[in-house]
ModelCIF file with pLDDT and N, C-alpha, C, O atoms, coordinates in Angstrom:
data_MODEL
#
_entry.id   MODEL 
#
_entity.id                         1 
_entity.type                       polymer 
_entity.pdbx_number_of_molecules   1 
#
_entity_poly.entity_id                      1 
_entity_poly.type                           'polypeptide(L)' 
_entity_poly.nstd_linkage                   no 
_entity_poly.nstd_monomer                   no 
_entity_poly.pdbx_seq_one_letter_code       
;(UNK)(UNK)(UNK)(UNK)(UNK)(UNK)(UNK)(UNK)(UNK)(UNK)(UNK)(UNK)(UNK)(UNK)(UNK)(UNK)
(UNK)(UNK)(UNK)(UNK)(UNK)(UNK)(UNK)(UNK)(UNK)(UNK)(UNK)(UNK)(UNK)(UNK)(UNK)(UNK)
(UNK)(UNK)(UNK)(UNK)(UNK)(UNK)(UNK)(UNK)(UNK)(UNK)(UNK)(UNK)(UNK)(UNK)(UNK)
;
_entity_poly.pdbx_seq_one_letter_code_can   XXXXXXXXXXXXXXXXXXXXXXXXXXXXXXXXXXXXXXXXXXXXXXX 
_entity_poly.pdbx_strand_id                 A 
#
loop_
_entity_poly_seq.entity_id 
_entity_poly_seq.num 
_entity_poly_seq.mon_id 
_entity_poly_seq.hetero 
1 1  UNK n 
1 2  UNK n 
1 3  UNK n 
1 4  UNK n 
1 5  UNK n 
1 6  UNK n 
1 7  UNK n 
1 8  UNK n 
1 9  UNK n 
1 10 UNK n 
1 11 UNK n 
1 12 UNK n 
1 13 UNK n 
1 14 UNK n 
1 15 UNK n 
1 16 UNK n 
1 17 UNK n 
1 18 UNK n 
1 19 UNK n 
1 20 UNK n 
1 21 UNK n 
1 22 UNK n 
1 23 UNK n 
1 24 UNK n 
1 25 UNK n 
1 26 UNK n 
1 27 UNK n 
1 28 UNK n 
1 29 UNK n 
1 30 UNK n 
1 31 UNK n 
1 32 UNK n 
1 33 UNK n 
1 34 UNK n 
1 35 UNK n 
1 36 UNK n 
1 37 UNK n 
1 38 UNK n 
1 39 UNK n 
1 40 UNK n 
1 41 UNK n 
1 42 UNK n 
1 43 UNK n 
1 44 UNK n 
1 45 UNK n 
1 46 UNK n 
1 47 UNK n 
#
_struct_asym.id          A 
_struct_asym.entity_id   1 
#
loop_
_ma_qa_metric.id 
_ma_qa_metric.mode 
_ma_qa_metric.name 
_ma_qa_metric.software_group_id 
_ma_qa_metric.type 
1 global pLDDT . pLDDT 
2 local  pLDDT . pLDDT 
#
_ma_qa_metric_global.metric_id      1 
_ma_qa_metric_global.metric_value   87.94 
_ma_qa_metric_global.model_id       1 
_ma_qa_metric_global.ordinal_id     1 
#
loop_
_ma_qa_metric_local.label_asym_id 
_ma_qa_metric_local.label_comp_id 
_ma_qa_metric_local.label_seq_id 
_ma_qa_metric_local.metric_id 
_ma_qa_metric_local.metric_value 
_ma_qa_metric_local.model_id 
_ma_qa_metric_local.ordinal_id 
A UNK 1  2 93.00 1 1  
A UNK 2  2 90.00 1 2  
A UNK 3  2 84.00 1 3  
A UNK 4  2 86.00 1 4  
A UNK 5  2 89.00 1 5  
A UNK 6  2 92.00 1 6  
A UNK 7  2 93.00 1 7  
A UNK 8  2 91.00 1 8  
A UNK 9  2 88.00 1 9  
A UNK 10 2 86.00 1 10 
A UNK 11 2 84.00 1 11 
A UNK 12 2 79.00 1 12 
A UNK 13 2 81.00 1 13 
A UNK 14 2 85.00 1 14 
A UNK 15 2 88.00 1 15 
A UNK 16 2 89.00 1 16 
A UNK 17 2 88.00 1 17 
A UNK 18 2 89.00 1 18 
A UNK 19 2 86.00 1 19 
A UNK 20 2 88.00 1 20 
A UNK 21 2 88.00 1 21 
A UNK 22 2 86.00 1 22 
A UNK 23 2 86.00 1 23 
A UNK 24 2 88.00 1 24 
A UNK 25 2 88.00 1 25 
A UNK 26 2 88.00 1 26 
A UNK 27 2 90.00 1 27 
A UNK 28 2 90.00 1 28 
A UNK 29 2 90.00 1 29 
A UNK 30 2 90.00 1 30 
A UNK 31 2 88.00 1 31 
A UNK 32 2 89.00 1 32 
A UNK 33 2 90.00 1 33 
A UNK 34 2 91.00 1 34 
A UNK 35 2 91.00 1 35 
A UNK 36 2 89.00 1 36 
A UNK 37 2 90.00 1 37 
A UNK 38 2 88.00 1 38 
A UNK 39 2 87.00 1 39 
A UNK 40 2 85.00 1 40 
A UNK 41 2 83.00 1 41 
A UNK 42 2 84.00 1 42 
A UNK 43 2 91.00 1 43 
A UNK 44 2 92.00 1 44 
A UNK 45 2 89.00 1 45 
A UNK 46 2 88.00 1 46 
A UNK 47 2 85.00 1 47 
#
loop_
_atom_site.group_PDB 
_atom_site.id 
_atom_site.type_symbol 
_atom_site.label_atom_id 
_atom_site.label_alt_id 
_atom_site.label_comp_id 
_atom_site.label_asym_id 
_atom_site.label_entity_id 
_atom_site.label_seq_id 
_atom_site.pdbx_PDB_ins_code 
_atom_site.Cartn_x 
_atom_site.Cartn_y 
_atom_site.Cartn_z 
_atom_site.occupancy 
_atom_site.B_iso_or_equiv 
_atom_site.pdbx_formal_charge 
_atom_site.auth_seq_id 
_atom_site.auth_comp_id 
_atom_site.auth_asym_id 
_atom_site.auth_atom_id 
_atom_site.pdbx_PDB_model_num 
ATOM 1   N N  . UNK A 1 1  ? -158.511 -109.740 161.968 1.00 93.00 ? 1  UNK A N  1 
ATOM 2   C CA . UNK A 1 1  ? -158.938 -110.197 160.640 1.00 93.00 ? 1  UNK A CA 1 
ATOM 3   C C  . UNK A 1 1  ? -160.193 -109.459 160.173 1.00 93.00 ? 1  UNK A C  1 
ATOM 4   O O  . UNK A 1 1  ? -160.877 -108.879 161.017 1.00 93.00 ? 1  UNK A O  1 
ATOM 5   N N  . UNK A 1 2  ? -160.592 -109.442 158.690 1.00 90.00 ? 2  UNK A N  1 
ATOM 6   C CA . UNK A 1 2  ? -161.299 -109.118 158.048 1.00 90.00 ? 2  UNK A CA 1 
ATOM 7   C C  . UNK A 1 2  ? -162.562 -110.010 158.565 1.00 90.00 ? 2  UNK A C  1 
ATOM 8   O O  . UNK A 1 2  ? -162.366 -110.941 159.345 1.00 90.00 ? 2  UNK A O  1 
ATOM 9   N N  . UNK A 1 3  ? -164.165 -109.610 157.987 1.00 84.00 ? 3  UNK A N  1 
ATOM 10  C CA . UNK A 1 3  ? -165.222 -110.508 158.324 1.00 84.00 ? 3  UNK A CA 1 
ATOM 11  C C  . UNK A 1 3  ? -164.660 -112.001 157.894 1.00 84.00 ? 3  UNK A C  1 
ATOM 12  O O  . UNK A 1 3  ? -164.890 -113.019 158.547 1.00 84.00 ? 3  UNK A O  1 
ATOM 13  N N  . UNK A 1 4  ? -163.774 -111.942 156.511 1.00 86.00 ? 4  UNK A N  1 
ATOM 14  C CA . UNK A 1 4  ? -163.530 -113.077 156.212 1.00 86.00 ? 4  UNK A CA 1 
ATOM 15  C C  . UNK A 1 4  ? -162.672 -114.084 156.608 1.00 86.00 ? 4  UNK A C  1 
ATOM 16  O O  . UNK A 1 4  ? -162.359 -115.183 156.150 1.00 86.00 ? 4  UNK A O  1 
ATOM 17  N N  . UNK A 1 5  ? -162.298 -113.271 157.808 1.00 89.00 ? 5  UNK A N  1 
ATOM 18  C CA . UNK A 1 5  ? -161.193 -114.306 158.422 1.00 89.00 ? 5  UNK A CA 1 
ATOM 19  C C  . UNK A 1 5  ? -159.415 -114.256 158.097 1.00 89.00 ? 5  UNK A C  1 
ATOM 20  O O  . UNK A 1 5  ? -158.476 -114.919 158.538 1.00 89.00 ? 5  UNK A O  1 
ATOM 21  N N  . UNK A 1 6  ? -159.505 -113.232 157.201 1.00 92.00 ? 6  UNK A N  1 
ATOM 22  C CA . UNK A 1 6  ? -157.947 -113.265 157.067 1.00 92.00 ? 6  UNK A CA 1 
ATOM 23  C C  . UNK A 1 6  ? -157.640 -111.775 157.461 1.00 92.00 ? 6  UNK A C  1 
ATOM 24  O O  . UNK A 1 6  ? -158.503 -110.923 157.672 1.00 92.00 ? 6  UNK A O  1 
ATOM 25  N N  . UNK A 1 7  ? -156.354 -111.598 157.526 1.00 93.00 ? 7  UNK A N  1 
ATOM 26  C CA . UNK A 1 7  ? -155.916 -110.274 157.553 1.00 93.00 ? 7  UNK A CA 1 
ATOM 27  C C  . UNK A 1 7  ? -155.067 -109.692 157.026 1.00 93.00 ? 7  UNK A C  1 
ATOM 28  O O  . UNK A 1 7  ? -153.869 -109.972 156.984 1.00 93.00 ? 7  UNK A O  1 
ATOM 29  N N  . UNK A 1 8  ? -155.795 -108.547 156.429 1.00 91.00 ? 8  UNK A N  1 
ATOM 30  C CA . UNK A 1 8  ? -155.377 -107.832 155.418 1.00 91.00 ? 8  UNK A CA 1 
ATOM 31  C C  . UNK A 1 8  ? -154.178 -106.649 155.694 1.00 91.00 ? 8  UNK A C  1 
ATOM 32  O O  . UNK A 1 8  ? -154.662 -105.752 156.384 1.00 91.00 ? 8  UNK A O  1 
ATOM 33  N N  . UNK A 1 9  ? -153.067 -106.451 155.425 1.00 88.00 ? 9  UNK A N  1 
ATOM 34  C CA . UNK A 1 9  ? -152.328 -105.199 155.231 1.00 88.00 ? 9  UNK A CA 1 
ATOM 35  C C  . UNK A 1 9  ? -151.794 -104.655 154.078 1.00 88.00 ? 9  UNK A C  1 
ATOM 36  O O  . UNK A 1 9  ? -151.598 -105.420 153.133 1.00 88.00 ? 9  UNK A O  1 
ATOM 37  N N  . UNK A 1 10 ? -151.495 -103.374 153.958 1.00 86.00 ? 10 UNK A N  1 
ATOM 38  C CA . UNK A 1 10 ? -150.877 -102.442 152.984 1.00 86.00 ? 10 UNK A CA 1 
ATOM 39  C C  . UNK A 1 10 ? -149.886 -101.920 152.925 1.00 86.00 ? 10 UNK A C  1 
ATOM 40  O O  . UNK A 1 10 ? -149.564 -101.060 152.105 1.00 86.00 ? 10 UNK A O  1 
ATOM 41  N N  . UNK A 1 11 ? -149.069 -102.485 154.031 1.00 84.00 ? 11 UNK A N  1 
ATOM 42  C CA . UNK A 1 11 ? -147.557 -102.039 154.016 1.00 84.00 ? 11 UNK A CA 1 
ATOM 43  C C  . UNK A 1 11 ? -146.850 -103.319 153.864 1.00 84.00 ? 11 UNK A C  1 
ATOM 44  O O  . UNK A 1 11 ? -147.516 -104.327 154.102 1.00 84.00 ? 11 UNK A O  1 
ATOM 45  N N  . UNK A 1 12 ? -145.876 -103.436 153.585 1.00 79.00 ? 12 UNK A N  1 
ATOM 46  C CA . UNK A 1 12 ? -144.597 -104.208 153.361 1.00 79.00 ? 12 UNK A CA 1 
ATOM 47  C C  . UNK A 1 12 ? -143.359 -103.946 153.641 1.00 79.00 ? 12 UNK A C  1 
ATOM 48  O O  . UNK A 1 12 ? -142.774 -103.225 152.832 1.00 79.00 ? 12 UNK A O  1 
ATOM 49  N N  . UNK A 1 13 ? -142.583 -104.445 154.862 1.00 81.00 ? 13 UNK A N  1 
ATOM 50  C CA . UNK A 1 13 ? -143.156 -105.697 155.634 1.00 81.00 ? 13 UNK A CA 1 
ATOM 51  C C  . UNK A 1 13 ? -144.339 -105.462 156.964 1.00 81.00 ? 13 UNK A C  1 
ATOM 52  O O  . UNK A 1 13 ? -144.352 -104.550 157.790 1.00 81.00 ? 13 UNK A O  1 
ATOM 53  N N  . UNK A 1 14 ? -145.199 -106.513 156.838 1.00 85.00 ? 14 UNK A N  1 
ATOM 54  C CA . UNK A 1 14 ? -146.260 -106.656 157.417 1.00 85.00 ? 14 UNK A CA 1 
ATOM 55  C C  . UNK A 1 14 ? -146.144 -106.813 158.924 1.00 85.00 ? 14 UNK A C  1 
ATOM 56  O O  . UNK A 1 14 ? -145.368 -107.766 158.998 1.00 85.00 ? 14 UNK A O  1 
ATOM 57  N N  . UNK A 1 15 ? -146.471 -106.423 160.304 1.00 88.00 ? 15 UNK A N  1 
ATOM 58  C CA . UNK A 1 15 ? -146.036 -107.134 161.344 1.00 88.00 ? 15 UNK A CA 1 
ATOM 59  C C  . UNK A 1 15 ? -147.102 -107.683 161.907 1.00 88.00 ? 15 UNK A C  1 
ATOM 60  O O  . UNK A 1 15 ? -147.664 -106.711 162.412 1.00 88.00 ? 15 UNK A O  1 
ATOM 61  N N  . UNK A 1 16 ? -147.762 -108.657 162.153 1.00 89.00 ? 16 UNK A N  1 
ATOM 62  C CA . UNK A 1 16 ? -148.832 -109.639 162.776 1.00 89.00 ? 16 UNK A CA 1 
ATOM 63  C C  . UNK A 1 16 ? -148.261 -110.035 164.146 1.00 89.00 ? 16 UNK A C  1 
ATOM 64  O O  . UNK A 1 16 ? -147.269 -110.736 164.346 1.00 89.00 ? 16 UNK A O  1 
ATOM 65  N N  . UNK A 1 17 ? -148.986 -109.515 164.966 1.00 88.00 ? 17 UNK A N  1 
ATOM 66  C CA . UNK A 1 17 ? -148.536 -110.309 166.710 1.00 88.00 ? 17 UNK A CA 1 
ATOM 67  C C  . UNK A 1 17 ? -149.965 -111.229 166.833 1.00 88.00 ? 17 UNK A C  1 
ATOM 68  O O  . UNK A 1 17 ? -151.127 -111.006 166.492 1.00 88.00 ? 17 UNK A O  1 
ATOM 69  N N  . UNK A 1 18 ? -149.350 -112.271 167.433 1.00 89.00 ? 18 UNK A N  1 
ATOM 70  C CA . UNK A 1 18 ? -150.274 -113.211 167.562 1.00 89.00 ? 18 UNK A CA 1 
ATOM 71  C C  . UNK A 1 18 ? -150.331 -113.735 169.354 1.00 89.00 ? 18 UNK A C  1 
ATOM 72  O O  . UNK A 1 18 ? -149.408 -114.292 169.947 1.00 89.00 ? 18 UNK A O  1 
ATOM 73  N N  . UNK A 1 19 ? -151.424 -113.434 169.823 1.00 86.00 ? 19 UNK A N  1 
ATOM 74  C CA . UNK A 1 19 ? -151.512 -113.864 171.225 1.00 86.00 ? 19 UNK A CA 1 
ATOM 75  C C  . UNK A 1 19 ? -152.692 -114.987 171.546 1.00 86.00 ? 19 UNK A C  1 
ATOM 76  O O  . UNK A 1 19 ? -153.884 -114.862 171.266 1.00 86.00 ? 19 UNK A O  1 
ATOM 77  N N  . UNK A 1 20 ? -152.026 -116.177 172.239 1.00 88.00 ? 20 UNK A N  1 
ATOM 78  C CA . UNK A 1 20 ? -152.397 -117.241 172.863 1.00 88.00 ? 20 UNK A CA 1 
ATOM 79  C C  . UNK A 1 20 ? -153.467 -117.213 174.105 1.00 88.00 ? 20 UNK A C  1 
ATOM 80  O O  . UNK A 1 20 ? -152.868 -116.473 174.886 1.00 88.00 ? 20 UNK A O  1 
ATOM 81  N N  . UNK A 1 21 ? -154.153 -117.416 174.470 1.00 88.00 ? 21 UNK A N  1 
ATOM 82  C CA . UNK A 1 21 ? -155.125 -117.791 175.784 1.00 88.00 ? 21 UNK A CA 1 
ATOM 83  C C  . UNK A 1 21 ? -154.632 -118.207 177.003 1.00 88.00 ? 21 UNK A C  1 
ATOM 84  O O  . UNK A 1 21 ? -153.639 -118.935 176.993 1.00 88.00 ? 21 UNK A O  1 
ATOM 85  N N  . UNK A 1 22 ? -154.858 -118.061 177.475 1.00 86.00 ? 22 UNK A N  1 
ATOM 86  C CA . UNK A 1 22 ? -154.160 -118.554 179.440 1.00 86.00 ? 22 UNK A CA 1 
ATOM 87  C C  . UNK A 1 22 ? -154.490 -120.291 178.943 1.00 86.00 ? 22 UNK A C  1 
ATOM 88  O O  . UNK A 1 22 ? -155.487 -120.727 178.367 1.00 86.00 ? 22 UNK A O  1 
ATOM 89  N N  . UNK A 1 23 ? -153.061 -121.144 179.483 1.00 86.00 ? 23 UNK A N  1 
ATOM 90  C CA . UNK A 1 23 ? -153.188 -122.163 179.032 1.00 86.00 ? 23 UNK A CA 1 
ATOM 91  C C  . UNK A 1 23 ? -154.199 -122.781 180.540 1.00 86.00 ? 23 UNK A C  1 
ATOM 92  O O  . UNK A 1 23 ? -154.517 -121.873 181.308 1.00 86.00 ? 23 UNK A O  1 
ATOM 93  N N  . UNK A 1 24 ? -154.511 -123.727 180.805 1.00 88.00 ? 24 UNK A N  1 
ATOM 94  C CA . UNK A 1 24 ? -155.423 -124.584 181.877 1.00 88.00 ? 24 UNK A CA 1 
ATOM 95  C C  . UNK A 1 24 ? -154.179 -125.429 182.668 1.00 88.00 ? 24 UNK A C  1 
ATOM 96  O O  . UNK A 1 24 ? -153.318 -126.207 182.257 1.00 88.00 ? 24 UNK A O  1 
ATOM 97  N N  . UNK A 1 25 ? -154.481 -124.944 183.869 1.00 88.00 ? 25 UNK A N  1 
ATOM 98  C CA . UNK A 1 25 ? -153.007 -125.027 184.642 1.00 88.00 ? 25 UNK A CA 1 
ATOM 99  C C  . UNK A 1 25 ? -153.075 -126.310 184.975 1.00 88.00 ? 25 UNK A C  1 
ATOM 100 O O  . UNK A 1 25 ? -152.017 -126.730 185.443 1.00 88.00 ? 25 UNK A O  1 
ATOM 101 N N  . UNK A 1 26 ? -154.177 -127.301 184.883 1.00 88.00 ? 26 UNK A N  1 
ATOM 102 C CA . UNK A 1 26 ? -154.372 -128.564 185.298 1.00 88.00 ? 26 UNK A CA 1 
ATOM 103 C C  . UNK A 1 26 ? -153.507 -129.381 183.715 1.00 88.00 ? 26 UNK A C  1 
ATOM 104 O O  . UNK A 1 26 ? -152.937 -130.420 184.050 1.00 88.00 ? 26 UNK A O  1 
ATOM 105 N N  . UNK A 1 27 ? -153.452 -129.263 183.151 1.00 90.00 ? 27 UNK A N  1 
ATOM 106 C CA . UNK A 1 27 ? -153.160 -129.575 181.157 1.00 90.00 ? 27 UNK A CA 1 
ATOM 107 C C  . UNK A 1 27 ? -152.000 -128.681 181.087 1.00 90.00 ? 27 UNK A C  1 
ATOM 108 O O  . UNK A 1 27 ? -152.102 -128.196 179.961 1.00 90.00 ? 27 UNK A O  1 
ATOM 109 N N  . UNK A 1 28 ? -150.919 -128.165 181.658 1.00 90.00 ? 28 UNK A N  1 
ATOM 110 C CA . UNK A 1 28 ? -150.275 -127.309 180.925 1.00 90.00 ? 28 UNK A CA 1 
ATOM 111 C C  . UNK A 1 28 ? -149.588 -127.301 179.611 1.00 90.00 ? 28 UNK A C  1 
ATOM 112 O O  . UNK A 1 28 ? -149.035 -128.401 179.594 1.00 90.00 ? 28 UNK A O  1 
ATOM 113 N N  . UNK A 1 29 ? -149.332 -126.757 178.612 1.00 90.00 ? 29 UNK A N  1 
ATOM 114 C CA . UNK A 1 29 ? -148.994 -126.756 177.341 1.00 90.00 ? 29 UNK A CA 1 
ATOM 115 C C  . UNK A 1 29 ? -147.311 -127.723 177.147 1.00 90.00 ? 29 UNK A C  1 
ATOM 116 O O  . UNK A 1 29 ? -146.336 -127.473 177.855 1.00 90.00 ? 29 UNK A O  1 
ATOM 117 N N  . UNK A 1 30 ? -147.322 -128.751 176.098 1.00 90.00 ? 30 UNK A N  1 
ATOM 118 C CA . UNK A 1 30 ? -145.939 -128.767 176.243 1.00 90.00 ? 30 UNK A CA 1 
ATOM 119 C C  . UNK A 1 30 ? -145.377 -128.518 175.348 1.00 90.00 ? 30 UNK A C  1 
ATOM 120 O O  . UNK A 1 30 ? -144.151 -128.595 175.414 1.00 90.00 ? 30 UNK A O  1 
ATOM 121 N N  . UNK A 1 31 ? -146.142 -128.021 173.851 1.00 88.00 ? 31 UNK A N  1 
ATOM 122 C CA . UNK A 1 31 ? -145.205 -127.504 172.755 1.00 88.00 ? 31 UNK A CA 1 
ATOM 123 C C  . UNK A 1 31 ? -146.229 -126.189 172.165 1.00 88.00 ? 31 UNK A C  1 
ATOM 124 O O  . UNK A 1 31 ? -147.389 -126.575 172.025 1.00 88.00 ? 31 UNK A O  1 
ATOM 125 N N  . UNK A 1 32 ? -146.052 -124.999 171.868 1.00 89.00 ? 32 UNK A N  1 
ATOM 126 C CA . UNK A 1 32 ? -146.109 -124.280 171.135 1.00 89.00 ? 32 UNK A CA 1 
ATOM 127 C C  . UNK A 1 32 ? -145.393 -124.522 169.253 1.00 89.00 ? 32 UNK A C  1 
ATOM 128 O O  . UNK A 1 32 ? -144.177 -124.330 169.226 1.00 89.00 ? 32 UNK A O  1 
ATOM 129 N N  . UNK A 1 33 ? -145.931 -124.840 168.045 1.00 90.00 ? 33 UNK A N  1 
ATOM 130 C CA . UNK A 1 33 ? -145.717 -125.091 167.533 1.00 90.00 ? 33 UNK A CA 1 
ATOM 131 C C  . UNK A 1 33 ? -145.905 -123.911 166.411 1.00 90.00 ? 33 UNK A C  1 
ATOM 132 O O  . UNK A 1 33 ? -147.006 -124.158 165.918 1.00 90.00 ? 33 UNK A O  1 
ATOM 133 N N  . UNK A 1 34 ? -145.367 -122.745 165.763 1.00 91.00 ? 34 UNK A N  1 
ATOM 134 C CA . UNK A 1 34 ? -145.956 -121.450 165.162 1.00 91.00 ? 34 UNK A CA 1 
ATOM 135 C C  . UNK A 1 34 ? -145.264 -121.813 163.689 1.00 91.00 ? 34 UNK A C  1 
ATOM 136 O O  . UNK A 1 34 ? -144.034 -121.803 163.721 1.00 91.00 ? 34 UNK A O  1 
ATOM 137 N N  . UNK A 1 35 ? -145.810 -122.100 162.532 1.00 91.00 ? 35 UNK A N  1 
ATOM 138 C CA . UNK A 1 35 ? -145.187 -122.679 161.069 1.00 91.00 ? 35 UNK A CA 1 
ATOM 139 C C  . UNK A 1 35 ? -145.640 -121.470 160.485 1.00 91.00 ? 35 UNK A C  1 
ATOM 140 O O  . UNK A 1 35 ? -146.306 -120.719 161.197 1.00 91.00 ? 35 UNK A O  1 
ATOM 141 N N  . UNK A 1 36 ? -145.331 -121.063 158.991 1.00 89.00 ? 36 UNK A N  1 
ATOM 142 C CA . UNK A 1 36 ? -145.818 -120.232 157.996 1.00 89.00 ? 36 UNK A CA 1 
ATOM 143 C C  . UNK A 1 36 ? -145.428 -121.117 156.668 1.00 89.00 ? 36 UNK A C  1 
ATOM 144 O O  . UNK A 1 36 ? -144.722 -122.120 156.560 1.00 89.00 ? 36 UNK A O  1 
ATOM 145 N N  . UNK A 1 37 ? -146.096 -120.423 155.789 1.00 90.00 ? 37 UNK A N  1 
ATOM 146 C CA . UNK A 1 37 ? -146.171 -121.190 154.380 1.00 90.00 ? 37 UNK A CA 1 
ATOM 147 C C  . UNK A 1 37 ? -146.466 -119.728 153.603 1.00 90.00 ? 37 UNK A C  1 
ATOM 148 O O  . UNK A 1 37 ? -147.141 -118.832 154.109 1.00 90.00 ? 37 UNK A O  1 
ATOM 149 N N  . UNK A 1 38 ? -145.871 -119.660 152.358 1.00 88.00 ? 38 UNK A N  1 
ATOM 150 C CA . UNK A 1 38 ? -146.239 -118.957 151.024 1.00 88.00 ? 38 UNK A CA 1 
ATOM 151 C C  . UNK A 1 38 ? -147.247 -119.254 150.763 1.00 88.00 ? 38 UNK A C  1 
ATOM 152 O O  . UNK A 1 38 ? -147.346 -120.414 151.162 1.00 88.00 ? 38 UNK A O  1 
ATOM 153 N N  . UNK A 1 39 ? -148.776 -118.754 150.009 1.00 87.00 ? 39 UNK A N  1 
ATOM 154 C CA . UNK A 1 39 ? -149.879 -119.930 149.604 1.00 87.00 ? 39 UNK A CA 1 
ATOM 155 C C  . UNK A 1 39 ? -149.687 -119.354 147.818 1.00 87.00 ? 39 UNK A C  1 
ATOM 156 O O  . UNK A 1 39 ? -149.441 -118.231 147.378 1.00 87.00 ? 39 UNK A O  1 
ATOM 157 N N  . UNK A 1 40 ? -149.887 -120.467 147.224 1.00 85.00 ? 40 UNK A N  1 
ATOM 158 C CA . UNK A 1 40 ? -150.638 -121.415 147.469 1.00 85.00 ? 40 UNK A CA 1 
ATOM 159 C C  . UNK A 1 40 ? -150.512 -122.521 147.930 1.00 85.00 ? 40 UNK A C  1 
ATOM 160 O O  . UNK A 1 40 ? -151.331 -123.220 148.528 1.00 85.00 ? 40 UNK A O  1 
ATOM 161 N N  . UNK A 1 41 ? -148.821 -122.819 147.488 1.00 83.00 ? 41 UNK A N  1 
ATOM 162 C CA . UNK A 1 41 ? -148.616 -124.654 148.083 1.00 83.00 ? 41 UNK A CA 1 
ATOM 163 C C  . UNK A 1 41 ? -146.926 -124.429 148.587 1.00 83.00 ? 41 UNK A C  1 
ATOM 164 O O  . UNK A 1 41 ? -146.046 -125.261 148.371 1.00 83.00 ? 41 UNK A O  1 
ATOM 165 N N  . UNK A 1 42 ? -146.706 -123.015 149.351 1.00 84.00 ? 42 UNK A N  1 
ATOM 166 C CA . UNK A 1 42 ? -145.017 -123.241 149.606 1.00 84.00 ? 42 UNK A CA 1 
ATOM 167 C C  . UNK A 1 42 ? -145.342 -124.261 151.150 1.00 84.00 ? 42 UNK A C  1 
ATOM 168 O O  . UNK A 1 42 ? -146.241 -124.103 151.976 1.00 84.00 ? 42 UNK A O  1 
ATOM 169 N N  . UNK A 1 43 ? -144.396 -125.158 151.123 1.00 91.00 ? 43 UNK A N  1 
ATOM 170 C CA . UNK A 1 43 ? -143.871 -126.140 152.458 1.00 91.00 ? 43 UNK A CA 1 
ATOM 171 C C  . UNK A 1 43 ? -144.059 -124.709 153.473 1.00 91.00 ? 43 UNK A C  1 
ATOM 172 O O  . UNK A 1 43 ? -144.049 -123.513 153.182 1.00 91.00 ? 43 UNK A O  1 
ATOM 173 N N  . UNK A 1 44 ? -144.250 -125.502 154.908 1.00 92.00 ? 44 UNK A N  1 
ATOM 174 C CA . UNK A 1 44 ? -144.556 -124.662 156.150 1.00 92.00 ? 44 UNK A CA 1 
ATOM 175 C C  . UNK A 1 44 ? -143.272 -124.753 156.670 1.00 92.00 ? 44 UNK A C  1 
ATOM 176 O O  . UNK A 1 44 ? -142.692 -125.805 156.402 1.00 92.00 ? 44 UNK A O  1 
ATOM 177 N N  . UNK A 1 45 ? -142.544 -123.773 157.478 1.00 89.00 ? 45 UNK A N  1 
ATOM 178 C CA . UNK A 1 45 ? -141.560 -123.425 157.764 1.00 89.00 ? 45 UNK A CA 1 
ATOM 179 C C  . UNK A 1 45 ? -141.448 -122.762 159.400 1.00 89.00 ? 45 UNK A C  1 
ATOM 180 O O  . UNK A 1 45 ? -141.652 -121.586 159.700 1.00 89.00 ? 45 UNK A O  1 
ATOM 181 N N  . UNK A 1 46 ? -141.108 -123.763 160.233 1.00 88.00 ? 46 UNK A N  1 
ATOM 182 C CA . UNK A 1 46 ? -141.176 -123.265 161.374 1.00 88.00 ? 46 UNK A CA 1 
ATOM 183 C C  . UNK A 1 46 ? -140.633 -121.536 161.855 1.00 88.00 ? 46 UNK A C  1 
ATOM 184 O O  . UNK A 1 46 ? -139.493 -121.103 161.688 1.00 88.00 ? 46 UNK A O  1 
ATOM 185 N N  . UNK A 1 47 ? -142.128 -120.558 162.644 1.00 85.00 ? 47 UNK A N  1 
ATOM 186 C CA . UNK A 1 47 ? -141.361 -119.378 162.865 1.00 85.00 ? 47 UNK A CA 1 
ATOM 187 C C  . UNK A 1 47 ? -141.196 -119.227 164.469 1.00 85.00 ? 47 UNK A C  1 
ATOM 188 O O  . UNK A 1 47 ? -140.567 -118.279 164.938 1.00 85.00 ? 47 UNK A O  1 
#
């Protein structure tokens, strides 16, 4: 991301990989949950 926190591209289509943290093996994870939305107000849409 930008200083501002988002991230910016100039091509279309865009590809964003997104990587997670080593989960805490004592707590292990039981749902990964990854949504997207259009903004300003499209519904979130599981990806």
């Amino acid at each position: 991301p930008t200083a501002g926190g988002r991230v910016n591209g100039t091509v279309s289509p865009l590809l964003v990989s997104f990587t997670t943290p080593a989960e805490d093996p004592l707590c292990p994870v039981n749902e990964y949950l990854w949504e997207r939305r259009n903004l300003p107000s499209g519904p979130y849409t599981e990806i």
